[in-house]
PDB file of N, CA and C in Angstrom:
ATOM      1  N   UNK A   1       5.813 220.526  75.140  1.00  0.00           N
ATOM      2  CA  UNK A   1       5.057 219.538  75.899  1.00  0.00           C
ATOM      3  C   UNK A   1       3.561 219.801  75.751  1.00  0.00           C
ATOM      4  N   UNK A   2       2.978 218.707  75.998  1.00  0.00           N
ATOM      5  CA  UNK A   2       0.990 218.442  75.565  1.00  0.00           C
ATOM      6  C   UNK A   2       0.960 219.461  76.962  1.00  0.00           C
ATOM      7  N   UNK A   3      -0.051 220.349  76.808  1.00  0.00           N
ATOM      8  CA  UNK A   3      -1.162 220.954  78.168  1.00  0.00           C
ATOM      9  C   UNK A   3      -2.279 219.871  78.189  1.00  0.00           C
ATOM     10  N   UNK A   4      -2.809 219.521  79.438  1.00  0.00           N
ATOM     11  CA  UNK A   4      -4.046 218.851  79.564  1.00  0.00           C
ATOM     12  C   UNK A   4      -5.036 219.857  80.233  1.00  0.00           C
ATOM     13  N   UNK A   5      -6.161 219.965  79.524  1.00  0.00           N
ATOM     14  CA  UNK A   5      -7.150 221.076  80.759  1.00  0.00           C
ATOM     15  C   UNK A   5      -7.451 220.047  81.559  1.00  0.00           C
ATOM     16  N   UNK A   6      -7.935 220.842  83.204  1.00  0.00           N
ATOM     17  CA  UNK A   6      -8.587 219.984  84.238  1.00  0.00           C
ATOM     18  C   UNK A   6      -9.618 220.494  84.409  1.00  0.00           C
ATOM     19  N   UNK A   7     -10.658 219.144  84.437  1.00  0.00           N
ATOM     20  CA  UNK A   7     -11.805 219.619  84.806  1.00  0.00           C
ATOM     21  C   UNK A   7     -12.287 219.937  86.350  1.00  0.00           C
ATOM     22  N   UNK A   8     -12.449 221.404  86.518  1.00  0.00           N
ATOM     23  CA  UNK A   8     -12.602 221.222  88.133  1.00  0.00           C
ATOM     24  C   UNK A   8     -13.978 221.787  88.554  1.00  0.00           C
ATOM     25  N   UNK A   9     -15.523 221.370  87.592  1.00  0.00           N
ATOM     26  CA  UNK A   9     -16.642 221.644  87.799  1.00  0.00           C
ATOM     27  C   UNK A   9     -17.009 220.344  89.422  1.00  0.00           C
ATOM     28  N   UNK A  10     -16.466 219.226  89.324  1.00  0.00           N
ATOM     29  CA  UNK A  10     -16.795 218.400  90.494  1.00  0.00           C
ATOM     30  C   UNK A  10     -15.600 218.495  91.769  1.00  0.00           C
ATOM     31  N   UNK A  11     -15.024 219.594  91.596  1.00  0.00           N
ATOM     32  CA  UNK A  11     -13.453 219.676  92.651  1.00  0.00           C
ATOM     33  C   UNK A  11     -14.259 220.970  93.701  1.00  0.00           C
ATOM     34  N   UNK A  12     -13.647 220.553  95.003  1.00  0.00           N
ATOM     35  CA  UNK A  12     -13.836 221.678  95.809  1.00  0.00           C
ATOM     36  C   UNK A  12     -12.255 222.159  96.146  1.00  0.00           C
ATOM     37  N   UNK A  13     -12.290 223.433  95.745  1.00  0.00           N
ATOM     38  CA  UNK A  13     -10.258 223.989  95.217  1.00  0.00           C
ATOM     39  C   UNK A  13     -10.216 225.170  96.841  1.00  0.00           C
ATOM     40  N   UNK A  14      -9.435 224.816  98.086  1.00  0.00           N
ATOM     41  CA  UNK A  14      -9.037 226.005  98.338  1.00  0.00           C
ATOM     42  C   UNK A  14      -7.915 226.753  98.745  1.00  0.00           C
ATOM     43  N   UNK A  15      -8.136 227.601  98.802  1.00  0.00           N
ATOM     44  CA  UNK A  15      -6.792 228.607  98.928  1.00  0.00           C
ATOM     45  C   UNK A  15      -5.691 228.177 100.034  1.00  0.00           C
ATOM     46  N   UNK A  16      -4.566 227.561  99.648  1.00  0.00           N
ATOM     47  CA  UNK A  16      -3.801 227.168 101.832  1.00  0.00           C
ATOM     48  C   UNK A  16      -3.056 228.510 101.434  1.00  0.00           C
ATOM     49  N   UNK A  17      -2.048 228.487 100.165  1.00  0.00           N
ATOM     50  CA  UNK A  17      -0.996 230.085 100.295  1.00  0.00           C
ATOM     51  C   UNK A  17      -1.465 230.977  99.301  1.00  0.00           C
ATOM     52  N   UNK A  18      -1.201 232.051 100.195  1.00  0.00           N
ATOM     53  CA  UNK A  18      -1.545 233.591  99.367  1.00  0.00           C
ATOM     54  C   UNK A  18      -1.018 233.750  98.096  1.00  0.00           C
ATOM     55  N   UNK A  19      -1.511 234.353  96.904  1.00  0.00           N
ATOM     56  CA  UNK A  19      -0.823 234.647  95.811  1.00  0.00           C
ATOM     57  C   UNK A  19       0.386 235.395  96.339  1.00  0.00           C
ATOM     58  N   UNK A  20       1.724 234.792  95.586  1.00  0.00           N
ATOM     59  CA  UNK A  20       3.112 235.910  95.686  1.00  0.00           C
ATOM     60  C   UNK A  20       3.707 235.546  93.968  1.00  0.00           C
ATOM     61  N   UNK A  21       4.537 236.664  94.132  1.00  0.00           N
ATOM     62  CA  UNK A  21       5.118 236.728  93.058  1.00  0.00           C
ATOM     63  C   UNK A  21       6.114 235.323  92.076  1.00  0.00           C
ATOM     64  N   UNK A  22       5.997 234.818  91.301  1.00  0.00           N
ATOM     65  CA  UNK A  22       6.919 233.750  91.271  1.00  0.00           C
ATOM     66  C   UNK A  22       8.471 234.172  90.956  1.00  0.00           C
ATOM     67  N   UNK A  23       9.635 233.443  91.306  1.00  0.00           N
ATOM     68  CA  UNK A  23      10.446 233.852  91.179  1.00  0.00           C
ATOM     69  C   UNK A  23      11.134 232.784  90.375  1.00  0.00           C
ATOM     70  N   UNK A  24      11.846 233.325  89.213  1.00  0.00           N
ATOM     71  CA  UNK A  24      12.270 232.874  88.116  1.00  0.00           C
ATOM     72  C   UNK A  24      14.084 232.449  88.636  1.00  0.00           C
ATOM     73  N   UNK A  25      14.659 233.098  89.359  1.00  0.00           N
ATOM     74  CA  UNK A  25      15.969 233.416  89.537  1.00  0.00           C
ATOM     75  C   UNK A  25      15.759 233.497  90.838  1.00  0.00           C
ATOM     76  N   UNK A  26      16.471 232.536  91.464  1.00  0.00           N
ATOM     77  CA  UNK A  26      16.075 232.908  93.332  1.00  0.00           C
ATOM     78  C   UNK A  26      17.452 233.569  93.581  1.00  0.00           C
ATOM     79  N   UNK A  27      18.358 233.115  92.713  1.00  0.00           N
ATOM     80  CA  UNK A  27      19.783 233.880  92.987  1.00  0.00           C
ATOM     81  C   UNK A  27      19.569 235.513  92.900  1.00  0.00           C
ATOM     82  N   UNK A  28      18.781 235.854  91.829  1.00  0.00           N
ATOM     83  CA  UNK A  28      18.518 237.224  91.638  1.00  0.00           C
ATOM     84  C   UNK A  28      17.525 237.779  91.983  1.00  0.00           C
ATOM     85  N   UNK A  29      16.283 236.862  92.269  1.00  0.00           N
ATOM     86  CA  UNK A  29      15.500 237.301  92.609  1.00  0.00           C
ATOM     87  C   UNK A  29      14.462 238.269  91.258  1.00  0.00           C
ATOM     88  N   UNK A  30      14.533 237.545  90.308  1.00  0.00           N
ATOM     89  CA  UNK A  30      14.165 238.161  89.225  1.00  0.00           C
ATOM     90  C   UNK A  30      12.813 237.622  89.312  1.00  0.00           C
ATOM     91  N   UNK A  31      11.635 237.958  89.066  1.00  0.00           N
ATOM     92  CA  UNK A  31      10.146 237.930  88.901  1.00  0.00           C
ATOM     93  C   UNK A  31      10.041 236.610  87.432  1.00  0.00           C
ATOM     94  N   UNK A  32       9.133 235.995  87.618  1.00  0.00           N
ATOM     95  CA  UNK A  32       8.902 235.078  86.109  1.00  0.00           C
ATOM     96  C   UNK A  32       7.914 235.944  85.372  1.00  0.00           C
ATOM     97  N   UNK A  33       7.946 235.812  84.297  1.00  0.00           N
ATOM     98  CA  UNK A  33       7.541 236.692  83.076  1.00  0.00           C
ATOM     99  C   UNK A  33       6.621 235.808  82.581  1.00  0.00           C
ATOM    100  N   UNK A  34       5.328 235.997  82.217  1.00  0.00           N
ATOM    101  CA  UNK A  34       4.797 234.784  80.883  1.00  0.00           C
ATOM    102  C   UNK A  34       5.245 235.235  79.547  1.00  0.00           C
ATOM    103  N   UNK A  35       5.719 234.324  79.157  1.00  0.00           N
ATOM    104  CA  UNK A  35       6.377 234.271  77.678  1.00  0.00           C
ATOM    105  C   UNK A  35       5.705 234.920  76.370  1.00  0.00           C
ATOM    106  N   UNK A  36       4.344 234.865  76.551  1.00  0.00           N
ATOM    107  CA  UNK A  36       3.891 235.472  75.165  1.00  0.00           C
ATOM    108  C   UNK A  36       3.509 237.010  75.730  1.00  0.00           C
ATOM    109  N   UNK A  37       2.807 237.656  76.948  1.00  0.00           N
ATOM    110  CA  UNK A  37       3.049 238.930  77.185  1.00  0.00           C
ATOM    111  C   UNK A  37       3.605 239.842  78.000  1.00  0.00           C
ATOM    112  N   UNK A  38       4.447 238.761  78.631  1.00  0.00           N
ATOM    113  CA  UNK A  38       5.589 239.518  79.673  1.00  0.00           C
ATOM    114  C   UNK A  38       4.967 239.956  80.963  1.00  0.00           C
ATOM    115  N   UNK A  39       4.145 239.752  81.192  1.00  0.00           N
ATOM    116  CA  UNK A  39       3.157 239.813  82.374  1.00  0.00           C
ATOM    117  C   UNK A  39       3.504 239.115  83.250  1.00  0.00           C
ATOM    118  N   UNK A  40       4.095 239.432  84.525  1.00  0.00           N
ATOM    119  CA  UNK A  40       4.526 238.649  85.984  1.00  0.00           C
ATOM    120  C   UNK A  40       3.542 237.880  86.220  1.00  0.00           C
ATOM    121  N   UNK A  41       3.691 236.619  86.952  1.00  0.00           N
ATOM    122  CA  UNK A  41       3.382 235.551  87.153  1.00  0.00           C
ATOM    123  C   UNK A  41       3.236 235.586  88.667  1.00  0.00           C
ATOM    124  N   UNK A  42       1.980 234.985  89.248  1.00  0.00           N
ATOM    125  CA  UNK A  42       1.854 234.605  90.800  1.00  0.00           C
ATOM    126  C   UNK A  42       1.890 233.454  90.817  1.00  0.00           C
ATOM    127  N   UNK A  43       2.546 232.832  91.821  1.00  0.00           N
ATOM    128  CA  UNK A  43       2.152 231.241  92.621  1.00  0.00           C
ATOM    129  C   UNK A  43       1.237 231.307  93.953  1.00  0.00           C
ATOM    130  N   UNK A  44       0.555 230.087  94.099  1.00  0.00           N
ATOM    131  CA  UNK A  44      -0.300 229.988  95.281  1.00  0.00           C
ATOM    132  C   UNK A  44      -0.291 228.257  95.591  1.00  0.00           C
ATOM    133  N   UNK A  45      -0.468 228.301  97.068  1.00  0.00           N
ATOM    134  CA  UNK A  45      -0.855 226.776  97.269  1.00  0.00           C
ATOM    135  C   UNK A  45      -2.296 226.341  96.948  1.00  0.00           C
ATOM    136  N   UNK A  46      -2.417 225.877  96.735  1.00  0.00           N
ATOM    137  CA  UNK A  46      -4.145 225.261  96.827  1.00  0.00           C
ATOM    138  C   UNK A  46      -4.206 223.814  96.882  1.00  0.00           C
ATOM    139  N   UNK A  47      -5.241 223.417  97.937  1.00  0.00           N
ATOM    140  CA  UNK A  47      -5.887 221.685  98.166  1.00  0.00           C
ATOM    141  C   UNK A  47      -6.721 221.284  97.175  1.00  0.00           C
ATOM    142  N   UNK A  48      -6.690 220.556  96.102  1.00  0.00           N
ATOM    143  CA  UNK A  48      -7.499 220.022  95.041  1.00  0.00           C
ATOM    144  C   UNK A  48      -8.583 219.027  95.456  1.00  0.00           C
ATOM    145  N   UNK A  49      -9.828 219.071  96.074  1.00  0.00           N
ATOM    146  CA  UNK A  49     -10.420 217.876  96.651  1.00  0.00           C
ATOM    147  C   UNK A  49     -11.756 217.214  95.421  1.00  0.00           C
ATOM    148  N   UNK A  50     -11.579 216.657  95.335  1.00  0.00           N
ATOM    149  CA  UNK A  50     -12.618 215.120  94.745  1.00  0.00           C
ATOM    150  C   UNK A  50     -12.653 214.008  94.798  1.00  0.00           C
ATOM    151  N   UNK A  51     -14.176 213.627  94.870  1.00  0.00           N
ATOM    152  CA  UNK A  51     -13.985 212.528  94.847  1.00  0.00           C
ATOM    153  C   UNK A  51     -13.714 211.805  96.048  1.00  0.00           C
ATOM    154  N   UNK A  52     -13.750 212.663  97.182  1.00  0.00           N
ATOM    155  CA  UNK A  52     -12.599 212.196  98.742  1.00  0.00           C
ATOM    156  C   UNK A  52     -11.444 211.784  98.612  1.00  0.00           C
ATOM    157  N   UNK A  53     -10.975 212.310  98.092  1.00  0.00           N
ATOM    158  CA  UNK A  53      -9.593 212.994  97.431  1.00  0.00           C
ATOM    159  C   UNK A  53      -8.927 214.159  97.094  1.00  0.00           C
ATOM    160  N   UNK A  54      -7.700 214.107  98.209  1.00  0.00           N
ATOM    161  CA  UNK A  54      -7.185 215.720  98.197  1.00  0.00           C
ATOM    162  C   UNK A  54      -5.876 215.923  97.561  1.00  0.00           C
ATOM    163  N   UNK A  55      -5.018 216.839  97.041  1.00  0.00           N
ATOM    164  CA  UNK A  55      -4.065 216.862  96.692  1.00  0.00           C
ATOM    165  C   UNK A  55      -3.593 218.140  96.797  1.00  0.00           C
ATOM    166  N   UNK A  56      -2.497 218.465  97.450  1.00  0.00           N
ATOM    167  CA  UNK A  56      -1.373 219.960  97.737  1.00  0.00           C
ATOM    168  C   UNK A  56      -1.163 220.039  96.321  1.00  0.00           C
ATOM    169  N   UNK A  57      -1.585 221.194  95.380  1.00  0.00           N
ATOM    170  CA  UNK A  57      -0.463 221.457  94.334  1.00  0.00           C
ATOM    171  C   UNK A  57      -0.299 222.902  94.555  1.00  0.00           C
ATOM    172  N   UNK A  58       0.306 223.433  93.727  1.00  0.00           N
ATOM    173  CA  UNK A  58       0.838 224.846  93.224  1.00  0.00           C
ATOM    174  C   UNK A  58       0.086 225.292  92.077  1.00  0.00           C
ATOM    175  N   UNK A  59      -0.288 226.404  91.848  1.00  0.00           N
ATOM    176  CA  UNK A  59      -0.811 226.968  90.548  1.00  0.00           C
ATOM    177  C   UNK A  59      -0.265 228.081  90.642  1.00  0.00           C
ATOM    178  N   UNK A  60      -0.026 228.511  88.881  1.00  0.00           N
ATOM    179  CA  UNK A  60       0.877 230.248  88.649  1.00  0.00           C
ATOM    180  C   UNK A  60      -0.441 230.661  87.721  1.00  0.00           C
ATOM    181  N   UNK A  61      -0.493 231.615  88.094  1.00  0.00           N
ATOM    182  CA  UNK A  61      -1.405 232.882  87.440  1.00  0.00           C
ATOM    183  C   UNK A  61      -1.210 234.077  86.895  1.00  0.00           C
ATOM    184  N   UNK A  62      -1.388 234.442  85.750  1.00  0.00           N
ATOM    185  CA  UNK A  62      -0.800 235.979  85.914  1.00  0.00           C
ATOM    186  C   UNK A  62      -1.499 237.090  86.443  1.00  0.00           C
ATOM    187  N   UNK A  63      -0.313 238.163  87.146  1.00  0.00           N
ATOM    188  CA  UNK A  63      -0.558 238.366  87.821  1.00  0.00           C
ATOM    189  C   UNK A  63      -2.752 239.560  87.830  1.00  0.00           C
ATOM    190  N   UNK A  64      -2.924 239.857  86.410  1.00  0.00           N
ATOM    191  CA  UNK A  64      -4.259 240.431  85.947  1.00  0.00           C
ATOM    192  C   UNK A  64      -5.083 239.637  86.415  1.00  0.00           C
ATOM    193  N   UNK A  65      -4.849 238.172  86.662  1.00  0.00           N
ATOM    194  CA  UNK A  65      -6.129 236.997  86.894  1.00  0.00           C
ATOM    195  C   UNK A  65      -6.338 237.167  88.514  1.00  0.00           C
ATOM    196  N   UNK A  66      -5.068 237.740  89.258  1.00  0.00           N
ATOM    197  CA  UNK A  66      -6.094 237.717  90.769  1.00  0.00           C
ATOM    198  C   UNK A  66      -6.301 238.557  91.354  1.00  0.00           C
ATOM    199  N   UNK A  67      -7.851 238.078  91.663  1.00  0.00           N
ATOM    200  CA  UNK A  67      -8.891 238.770  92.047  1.00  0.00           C
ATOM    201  C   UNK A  67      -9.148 239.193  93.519  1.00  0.00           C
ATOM    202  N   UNK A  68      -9.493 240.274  93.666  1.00  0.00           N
ATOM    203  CA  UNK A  68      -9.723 240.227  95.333  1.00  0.00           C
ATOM    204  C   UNK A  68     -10.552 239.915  95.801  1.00  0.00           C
ATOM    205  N   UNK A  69     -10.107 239.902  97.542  1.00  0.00           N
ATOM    206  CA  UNK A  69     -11.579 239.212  98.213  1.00  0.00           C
ATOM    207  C   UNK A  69     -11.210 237.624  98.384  1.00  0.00           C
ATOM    208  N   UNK A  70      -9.752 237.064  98.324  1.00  0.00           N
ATOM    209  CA  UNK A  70      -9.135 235.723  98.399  1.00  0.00           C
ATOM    210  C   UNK A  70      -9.142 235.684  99.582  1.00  0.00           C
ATOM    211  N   UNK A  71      -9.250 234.437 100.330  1.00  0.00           N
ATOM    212  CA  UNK A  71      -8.811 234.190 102.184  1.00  0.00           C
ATOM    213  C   UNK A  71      -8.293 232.999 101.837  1.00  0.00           C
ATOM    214  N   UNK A  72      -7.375 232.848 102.767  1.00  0.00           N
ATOM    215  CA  UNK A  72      -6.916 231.672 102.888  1.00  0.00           C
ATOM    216  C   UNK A  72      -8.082 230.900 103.933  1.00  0.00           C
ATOM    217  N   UNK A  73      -7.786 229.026 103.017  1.00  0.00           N
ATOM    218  CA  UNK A  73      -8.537 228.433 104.060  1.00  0.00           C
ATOM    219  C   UNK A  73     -10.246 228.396 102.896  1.00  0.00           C
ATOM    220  N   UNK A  74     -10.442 229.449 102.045  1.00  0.00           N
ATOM    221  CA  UNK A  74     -11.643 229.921 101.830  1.00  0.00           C
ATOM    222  C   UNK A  74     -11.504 229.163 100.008  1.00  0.00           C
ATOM    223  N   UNK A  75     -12.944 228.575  99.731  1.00  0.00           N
ATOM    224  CA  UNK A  75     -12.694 228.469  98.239  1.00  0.00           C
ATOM    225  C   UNK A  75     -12.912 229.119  97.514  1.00  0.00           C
ATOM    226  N   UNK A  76     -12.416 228.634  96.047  1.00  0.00           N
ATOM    227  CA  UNK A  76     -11.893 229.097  95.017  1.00  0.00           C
ATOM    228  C   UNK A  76     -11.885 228.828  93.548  1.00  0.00           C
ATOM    229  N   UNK A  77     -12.573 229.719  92.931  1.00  0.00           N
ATOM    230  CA  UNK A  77     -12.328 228.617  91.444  1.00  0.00           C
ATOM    231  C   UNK A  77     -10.950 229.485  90.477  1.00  0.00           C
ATOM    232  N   UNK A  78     -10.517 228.359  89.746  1.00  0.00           N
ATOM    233  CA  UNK A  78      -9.611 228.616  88.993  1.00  0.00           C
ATOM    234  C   UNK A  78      -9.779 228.058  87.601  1.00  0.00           C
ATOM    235  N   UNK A  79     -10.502 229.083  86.898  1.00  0.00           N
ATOM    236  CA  UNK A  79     -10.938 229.008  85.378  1.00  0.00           C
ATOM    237  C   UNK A  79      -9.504 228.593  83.972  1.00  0.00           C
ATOM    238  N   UNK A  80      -9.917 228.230  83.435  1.00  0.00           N
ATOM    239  CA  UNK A  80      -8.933 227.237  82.376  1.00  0.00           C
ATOM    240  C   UNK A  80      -7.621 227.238  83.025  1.00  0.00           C
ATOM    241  N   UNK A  81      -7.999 226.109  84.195  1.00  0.00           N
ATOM    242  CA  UNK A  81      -6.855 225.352  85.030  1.00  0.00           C
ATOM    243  C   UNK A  81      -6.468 224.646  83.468  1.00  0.00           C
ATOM    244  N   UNK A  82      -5.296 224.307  83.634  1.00  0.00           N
ATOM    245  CA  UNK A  82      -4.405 223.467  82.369  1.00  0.00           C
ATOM    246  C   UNK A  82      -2.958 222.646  83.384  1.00  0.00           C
ATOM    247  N   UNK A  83      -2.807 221.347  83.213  1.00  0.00           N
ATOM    248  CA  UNK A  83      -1.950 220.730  84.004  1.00  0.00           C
ATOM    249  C   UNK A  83      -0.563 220.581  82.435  1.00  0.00           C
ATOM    250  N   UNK A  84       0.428 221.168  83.028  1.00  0.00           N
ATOM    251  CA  UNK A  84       1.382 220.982  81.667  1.00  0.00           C
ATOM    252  C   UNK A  84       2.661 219.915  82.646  1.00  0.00           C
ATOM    253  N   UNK A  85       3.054 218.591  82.133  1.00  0.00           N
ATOM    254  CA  UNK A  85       4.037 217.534  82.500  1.00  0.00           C
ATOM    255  C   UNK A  85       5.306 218.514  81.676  1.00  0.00           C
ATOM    256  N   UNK A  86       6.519 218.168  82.992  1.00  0.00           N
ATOM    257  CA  UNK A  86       8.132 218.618  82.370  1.00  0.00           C
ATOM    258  C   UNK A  86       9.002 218.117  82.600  1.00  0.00           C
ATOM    259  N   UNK A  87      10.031 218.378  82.314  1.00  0.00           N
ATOM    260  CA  UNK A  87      11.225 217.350  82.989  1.00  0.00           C
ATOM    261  C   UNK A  87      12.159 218.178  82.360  1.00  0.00           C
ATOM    262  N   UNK A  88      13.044 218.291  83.141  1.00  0.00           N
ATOM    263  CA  UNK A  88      14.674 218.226  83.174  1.00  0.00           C
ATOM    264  C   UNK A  88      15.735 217.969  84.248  1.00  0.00           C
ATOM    265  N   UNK A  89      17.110 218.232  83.568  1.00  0.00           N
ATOM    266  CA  UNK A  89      18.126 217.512  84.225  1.00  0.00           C
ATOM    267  C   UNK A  89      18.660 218.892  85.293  1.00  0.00           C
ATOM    268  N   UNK A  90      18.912 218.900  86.608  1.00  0.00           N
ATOM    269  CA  UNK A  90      19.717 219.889  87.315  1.00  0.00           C
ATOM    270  C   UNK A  90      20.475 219.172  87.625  1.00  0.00           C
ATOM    271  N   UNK A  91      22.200 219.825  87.896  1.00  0.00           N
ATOM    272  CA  UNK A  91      23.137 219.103  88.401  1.00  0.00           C
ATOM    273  C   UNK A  91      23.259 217.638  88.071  1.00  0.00           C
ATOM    274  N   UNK A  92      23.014 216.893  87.376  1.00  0.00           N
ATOM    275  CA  UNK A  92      22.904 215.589  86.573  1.00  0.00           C
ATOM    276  C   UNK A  92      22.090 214.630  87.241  1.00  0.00           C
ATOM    277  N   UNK A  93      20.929 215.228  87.483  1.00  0.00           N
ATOM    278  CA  UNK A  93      19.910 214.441  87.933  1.00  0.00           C
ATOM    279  C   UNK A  93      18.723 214.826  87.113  1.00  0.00           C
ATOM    280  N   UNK A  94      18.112 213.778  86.697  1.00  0.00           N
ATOM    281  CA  UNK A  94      16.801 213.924  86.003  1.00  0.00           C
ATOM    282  C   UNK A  94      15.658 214.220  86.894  1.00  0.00           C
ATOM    283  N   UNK A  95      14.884 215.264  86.638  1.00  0.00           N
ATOM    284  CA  UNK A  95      13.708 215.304  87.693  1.00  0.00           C
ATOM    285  C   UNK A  95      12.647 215.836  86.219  1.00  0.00           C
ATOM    286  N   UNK A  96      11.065 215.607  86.923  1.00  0.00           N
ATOM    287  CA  UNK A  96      10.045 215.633  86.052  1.00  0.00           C
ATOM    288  C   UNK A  96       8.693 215.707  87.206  1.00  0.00           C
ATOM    289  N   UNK A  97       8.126 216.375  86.781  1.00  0.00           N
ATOM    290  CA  UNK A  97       6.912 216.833  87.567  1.00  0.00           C
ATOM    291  C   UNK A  97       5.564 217.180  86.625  1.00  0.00           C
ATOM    292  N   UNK A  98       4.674 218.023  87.302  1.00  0.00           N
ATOM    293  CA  UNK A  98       3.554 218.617  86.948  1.00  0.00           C
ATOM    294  C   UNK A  98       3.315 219.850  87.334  1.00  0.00           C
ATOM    295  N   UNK A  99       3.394 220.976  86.244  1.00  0.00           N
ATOM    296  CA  UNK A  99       3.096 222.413  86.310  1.00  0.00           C
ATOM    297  C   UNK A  99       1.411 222.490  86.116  1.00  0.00           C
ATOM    298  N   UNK A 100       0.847 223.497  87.102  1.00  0.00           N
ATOM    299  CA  UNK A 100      -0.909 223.919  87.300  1.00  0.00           C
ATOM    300  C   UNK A 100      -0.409 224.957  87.193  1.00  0.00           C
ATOM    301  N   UNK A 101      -1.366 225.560  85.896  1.00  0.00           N
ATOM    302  CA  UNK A 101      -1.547 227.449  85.333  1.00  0.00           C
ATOM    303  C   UNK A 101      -3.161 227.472  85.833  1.00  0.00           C
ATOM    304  N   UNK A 102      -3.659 228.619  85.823  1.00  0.00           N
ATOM    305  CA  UNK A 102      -4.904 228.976  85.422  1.00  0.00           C
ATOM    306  C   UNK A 102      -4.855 230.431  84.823  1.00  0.00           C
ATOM    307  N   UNK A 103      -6.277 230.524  83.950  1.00  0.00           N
ATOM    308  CA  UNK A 103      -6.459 231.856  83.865  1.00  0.00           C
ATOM    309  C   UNK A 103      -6.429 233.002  84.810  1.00  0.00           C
ATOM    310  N   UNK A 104      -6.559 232.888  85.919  1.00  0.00           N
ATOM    311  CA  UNK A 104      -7.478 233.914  87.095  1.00  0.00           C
ATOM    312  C   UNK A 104      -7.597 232.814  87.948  1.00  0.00           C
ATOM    313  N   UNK A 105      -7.373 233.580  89.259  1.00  0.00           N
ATOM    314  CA  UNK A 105      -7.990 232.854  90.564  1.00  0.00           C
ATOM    315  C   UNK A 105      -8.904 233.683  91.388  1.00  0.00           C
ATOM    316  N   UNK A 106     -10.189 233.552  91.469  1.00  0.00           N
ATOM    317  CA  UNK A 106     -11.467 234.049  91.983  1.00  0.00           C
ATOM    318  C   UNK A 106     -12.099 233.263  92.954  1.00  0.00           C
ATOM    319  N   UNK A 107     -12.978 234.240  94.335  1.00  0.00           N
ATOM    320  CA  UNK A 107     -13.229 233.372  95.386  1.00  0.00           C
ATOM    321  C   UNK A 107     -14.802 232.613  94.430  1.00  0.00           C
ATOM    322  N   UNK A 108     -15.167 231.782  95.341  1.00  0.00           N
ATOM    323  CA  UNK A 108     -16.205 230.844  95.132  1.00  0.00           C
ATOM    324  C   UNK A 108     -16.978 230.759  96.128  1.00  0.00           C
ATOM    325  N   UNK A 109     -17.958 229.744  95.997  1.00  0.00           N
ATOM    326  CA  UNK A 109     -18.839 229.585  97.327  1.00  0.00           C
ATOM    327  C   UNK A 109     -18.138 228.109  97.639  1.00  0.00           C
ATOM    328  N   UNK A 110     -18.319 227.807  98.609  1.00  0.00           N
ATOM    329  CA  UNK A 110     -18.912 225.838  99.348  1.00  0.00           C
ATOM    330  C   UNK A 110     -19.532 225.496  98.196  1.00  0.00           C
ATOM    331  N   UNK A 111     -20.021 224.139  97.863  1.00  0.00           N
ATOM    332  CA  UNK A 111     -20.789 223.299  97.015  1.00  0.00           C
ATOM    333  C   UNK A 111     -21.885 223.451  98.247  1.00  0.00           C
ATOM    334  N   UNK A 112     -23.219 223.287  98.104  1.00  0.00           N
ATOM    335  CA  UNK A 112     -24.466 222.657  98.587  1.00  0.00           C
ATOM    336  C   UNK A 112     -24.430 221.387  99.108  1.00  0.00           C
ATOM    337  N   UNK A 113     -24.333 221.289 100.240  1.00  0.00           N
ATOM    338  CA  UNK A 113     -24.194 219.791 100.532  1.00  0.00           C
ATOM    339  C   UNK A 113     -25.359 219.374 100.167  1.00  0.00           C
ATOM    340  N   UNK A 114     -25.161 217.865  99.620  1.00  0.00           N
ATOM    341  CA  UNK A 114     -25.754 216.862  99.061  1.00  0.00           C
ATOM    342  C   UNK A 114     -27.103 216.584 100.400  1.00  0.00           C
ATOM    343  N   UNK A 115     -28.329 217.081  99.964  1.00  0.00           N
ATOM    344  CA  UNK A 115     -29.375 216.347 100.347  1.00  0.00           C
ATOM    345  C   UNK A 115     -29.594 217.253 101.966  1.00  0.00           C
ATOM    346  N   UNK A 116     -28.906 218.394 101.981  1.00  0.00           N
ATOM    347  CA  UNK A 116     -29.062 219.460 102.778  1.00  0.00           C
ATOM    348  C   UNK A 116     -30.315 219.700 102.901  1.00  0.00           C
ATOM    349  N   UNK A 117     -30.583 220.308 104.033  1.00  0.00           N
ATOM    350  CA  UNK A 117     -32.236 221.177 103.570  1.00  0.00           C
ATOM    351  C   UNK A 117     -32.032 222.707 104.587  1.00  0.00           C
ATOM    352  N   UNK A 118     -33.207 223.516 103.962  1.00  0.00           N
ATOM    353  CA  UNK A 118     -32.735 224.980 104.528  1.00  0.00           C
ATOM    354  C   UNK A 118     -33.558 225.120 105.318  1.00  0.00           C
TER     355      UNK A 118
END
């Protein structure tokens, strides 16, 4: 499947869930691996806002990309965010969504509000 990068220089991104481990096998409870260096994988919630526009997604990271000093609630940038589209069939139902990777997840500041003064 195509990766699309996202551009998130005009997004204010923040943290709602803590990085945890992703789990590949909930039956087993087996950790997800990234495929090219076997390196465990984190998931986190994060609010995507632009534009006055928000959106709940999920992003997986491995686990070298996060950084400390995260709060929930607090923003965040997430460097070569990449949105990858999937689909398959469970139990004979077709389902299809949108997977969010990034390189690293690192805290950030607020944007400057527009036309602020100090």
């Amino acid at each position: 499947m195509r990766t699309i990068r996202v551009e998130t220089s005009a997004a204010t991104i923040l943290l709602t869930e803590a990085p945890e481990p992703k789990v590949r096998d909930r039956q087993t409870g087996e950790i997800a691996k990234d495929a090219v260096s076997g390196e465990a994988l984190m998931t986190m919630g994060v609010v995507y806002i632009e534009e006055g526009e928000s959106s709940l997604i999920k992003v997986t990271v491995p686990e070298s990309g996060v950084s400390d000093g995260l709060a929930l609630g607090a923003p965040i940038s997430l460097p070569g965010l990449i949105a990858r589209p999937w689909e398959s069939v469970f139990n004979g139902q077709q389902r299809h969504g949108i997977a969010f990777r990034a390189a690293a997840v690192t805290p950030a500041a607020f944007p400057a509000a527009m036309g602020a003064t100090a």
